[in-house]
Protein backbone atom coordinates (compact mmCIF):
# COMPACT_ATOMS: atom_id res chain seq x y z
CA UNK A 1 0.00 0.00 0.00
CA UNK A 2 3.14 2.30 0.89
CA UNK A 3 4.61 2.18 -1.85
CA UNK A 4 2.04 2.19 -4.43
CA UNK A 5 0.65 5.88 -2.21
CA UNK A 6 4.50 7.21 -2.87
CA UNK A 7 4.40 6.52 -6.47
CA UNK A 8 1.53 8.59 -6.97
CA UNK A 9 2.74 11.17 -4.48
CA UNK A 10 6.22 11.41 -6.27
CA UNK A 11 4.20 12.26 -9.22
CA UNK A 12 5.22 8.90 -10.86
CA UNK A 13 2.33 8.82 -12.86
CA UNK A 14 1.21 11.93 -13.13
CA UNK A 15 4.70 13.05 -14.88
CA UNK A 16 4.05 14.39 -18.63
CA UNK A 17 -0.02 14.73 -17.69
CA UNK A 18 -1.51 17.56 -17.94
CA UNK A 19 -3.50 18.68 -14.77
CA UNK A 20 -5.07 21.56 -13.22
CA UNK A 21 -4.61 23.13 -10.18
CA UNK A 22 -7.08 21.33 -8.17
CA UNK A 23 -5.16 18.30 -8.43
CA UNK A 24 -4.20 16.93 -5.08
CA UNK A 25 -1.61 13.79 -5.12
CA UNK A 26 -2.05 13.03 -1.52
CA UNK A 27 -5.75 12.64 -1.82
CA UNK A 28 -5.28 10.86 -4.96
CA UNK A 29 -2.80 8.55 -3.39
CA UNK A 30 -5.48 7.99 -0.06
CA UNK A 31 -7.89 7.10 -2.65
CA UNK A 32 -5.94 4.80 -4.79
CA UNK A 33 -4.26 2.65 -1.96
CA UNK A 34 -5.26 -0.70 -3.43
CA UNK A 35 -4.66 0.28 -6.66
CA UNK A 36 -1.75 -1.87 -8.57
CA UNK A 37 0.07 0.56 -10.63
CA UNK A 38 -1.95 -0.92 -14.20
CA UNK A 39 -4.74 0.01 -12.19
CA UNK A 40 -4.32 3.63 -11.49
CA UNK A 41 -2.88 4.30 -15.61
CA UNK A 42 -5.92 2.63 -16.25
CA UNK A 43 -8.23 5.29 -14.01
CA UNK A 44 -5.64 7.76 -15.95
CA UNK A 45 -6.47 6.99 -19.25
CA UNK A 46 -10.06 6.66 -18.15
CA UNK A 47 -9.98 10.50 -16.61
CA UNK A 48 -8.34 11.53 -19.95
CA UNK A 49 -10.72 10.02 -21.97
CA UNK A 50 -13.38 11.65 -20.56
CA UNK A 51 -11.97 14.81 -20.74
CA UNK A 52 -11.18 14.43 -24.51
CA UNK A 53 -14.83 13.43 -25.01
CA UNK A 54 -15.82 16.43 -23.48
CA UNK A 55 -14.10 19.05 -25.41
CA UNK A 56 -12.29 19.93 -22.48
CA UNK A 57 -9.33 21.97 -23.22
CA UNK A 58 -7.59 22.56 -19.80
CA UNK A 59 -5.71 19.97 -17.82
CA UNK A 60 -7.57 16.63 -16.05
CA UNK A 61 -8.89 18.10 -12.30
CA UNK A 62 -9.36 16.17 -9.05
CA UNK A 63 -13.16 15.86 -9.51
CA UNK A 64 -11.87 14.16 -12.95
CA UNK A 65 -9.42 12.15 -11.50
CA UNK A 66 -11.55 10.56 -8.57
CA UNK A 67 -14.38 9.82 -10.96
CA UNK A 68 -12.59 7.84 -12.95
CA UNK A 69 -11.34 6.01 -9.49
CA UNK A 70 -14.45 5.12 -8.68
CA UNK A 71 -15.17 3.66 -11.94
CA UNK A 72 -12.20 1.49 -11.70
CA UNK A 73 -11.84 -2.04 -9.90
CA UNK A 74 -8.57 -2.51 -8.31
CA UNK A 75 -7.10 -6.11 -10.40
CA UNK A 76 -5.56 -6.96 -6.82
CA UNK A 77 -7.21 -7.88 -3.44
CA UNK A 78 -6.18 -6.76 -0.36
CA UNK A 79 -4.73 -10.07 0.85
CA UNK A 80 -2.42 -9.91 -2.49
CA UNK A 81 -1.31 -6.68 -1.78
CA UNK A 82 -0.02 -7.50 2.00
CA UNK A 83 1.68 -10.35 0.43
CA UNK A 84 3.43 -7.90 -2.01
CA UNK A 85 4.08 -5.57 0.57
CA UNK A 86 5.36 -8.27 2.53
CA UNK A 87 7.85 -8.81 0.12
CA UNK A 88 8.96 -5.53 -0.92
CA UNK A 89 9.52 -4.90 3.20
CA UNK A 90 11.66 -8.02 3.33
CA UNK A 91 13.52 -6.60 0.24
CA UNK A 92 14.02 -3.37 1.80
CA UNK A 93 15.62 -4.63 5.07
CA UNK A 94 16.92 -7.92 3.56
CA UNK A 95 15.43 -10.21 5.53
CA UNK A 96 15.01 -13.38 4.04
CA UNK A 97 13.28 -16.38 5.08
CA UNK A 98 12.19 -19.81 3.82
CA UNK A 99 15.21 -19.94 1.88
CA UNK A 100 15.12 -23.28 0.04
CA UNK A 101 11.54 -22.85 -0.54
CA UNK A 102 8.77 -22.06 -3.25
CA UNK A 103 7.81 -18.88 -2.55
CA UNK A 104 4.21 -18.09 -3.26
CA UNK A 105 2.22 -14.71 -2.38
CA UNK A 106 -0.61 -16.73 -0.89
């Protein structure tokens, strides 16, 4: 969940889009925390989309943004996402265990 929240914060994914000033990553990132990253280009492309559709001629807003959240289905559950956090923790401190073993996320 971390991580995926700091790419949007970071402005990962919102770098070379343009957006207005009522953009708000932190509220975007709160909104998107089970979001795999596929997900939230997908909610992107959706928000952009719309906008073209529209005739809209300024950058994609906040009110743009979260609609096309809500209209997107994360592709990961909750349970897979600990697991991947769980993982990218143990990468981050280098703890390792089960070595020897198939690892599995569930």
């Amino acid at each position: 969940k971390q991580w995926y929240q700091r790419r949007v914060r970071g402005g990962c994914l919102l770098r070379g889009v343009t957006t207005d000033k009522t953009v708000n990553a932190r509220a975007l990132a709160a909104e998107t925390a089970f979001f795999s990253g596929a997900d939230m280009r997908a909610a992107l492309y959706n928000a952009q989309l719309v906008r073209t559709k529209a005739g809209a001629k300024s950058g994609l807003s906040q009110k743009g943004l979260l609609d096309a959240v809500q209209d997107t289905k994360p592709s990961l559950s909750v349970e897979d996402l600990q697991g991947f956090e769980t993982v990218y923790n143990n990468f981050l401190t280098g703890t390792v265990s089960n070595v020897g073993y198939k690892t599995t996320l569930r």
